[in-house]
C-alpha atoms as a PDB file:
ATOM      1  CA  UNK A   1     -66.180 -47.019 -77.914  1.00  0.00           C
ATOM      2  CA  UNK A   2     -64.994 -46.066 -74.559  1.00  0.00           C
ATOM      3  CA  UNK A   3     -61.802 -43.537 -74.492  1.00  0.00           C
ATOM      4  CA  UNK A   4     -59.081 -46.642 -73.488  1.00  0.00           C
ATOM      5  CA  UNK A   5     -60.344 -48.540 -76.876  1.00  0.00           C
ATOM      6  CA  UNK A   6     -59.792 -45.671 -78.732  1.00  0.00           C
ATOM      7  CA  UNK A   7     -56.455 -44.748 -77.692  1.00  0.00           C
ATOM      8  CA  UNK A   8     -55.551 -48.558 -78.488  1.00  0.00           C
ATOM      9  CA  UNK A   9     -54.716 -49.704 -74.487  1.00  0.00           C
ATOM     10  CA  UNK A  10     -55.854 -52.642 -72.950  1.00  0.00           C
ATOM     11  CA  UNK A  11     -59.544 -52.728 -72.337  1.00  0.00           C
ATOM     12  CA  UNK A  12     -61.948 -55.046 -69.642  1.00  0.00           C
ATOM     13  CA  UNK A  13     -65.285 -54.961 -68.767  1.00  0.00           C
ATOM     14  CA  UNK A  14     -65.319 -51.460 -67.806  1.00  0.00           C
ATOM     15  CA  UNK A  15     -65.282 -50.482 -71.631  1.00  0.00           C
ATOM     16  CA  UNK A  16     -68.180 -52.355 -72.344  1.00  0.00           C
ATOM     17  CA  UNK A  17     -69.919 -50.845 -69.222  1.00  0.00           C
ATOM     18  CA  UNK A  18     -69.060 -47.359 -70.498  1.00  0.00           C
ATOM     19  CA  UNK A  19     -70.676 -48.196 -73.966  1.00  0.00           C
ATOM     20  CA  UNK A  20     -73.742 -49.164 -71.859  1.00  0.00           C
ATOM     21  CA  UNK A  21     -73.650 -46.228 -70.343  1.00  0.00           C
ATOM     22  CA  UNK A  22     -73.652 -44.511 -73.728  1.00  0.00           C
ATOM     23  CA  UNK A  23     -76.538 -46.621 -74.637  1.00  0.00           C
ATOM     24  CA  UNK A  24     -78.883 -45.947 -71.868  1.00  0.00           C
ATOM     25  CA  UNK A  25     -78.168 -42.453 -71.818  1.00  0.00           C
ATOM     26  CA  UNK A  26     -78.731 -41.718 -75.405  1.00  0.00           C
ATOM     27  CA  UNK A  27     -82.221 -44.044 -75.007  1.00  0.00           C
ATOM     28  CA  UNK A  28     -83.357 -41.744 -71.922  1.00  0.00           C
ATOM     29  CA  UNK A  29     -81.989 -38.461 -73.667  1.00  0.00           C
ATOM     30  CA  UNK A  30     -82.367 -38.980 -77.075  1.00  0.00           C
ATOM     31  CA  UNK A  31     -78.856 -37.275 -77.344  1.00  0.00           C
ATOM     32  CA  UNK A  32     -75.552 -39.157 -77.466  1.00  0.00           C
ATOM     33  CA  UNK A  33     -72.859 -38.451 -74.982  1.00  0.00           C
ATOM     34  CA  UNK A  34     -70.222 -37.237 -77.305  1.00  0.00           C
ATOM     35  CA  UNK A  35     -71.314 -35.752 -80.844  1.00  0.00           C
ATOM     36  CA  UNK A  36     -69.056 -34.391 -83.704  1.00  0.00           C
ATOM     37  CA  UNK A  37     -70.148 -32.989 -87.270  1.00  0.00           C
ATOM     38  CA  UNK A  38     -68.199 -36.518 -88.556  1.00  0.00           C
ATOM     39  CA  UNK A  39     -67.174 -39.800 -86.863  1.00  0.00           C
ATOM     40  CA  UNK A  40     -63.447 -38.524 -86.648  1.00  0.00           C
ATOM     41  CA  UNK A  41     -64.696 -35.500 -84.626  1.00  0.00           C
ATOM     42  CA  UNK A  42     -67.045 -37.340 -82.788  1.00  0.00           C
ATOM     43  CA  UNK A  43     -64.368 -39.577 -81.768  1.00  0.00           C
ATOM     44  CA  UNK A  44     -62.025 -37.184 -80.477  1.00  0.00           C
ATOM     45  CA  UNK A  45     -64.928 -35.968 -77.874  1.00  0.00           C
ATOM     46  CA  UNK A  46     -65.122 -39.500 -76.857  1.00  0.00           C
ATOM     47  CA  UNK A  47     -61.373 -38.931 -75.611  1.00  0.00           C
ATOM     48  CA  UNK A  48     -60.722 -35.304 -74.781  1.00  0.00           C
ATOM     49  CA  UNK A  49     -64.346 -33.506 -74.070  1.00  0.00           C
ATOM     50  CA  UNK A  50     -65.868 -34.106 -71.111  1.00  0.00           C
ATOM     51  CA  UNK A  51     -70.053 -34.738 -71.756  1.00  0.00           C
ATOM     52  CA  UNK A  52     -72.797 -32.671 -70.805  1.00  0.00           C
ATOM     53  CA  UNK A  53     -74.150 -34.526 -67.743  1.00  0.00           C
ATOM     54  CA  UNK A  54     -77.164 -36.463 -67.958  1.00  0.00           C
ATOM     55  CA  UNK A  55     -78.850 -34.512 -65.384  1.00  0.00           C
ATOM     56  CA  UNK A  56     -78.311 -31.392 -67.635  1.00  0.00           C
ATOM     57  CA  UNK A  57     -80.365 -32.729 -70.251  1.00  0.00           C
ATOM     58  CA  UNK A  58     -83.428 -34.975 -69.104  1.00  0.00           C
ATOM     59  CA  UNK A  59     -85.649 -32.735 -66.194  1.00  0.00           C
ATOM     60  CA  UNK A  60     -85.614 -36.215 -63.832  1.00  0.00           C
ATOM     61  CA  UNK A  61     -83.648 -39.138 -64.434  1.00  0.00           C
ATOM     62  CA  UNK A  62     -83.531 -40.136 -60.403  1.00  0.00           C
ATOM     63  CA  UNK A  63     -80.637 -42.968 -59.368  1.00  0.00           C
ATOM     64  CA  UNK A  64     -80.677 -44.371 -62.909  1.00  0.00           C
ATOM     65  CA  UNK A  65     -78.853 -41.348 -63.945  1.00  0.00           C
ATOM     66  CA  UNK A  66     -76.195 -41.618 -61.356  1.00  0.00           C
ATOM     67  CA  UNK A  67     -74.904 -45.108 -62.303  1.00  0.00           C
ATOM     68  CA  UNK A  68     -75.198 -43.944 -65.863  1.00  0.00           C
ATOM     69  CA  UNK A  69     -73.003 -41.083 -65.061  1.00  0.00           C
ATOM     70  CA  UNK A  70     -70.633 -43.658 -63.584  1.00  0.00           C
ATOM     71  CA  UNK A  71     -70.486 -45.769 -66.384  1.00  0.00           C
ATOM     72  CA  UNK A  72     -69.139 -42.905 -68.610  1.00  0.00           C
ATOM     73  CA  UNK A  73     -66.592 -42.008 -66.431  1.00  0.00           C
ATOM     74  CA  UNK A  74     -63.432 -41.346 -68.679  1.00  0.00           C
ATOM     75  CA  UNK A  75     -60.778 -43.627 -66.574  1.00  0.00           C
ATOM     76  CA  UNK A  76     -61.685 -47.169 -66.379  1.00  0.00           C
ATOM     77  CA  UNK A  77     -60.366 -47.315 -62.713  1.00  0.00           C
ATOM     78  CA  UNK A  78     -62.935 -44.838 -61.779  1.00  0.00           C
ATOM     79  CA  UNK A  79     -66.433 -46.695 -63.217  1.00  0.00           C
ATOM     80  CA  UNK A  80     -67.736 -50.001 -61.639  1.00  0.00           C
ATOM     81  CA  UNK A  81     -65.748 -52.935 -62.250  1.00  0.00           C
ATOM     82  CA  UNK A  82     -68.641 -55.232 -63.404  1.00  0.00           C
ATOM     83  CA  UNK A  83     -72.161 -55.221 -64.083  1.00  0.00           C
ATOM     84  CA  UNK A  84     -72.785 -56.881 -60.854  1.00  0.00           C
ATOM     85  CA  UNK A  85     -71.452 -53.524 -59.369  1.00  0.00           C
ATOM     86  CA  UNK A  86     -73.458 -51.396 -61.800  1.00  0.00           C
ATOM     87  CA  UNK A  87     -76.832 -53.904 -60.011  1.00  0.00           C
ATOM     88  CA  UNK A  88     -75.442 -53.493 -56.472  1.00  0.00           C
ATOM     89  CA  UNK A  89     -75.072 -49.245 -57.288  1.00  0.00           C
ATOM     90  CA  UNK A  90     -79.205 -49.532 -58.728  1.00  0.00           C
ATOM     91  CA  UNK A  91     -79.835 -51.141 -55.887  1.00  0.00           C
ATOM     92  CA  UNK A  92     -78.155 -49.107 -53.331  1.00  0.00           C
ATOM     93  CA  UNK A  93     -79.684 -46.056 -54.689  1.00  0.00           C
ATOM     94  CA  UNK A  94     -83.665 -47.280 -55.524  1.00  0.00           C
ATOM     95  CA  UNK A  95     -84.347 -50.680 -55.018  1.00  0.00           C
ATOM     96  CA  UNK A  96     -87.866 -49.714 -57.413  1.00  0.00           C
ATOM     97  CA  UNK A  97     -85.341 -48.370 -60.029  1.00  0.00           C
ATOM     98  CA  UNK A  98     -83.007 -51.727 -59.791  1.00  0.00           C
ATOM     99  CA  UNK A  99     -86.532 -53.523 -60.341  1.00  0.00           C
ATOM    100  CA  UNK A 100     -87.729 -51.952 -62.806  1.00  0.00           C
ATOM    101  CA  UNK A 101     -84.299 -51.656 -64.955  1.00  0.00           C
ATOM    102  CA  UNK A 102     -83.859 -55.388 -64.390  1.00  0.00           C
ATOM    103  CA  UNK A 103     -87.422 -55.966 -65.873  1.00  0.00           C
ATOM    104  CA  UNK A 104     -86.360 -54.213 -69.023  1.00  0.00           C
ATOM    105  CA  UNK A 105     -82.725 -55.491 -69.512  1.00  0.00           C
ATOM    106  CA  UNK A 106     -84.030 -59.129 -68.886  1.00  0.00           C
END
């Protein structure tokens, strides 16, 4: 769940993109982005613990690991508004890496 669904305020896309973000970065890691010894303490990290970068964790993760960082951004203003923009930011950085995500997803 991203941070704004937990606290209970109004959520749009941008949640779901941030629980994509979670996703892909716990399948490239093998690690989720917020952990607690229960699911109350886990969900507290999701709202007032910052994660351990991506980049801190997998050796090379390239432009992917950018946009994933974006997605997990803790205010919804700050992450991509759509998952058009989340496409447009693969592309931007690594056309290949757009490809070859877009392969996978679809």
């Amino acid at each position: 769940m991203s941070p704004e669904q937990l606290l209970g305020e109004p959520v749009d896309a941008r949640s779901d993109l941030c629980s994509l973000g979670s996703t892909l970065r716990q399948l490239l890691s093998d690690r989720r982005a917020f952990s607690g010894d229960n699911v109350v303490t886990t969900l507290c990290a999701v709202v007032h613990k910052p994660h351990v970068p991506l980049q801190a964790v997998v050796e090379y993760v390239g432009p992917l690991g950018d946009v994933i960082e974006q997605l997990l951004l803790e205010r919804p203003v700050d992450r991509p508004a759509s998952a058009l923009e989340v496409v447009l930011a693969l592309e931007a950085a690594s056309p290949e890496a757009a490809a070859a995500f877009l392969a996978r997803v679809w």
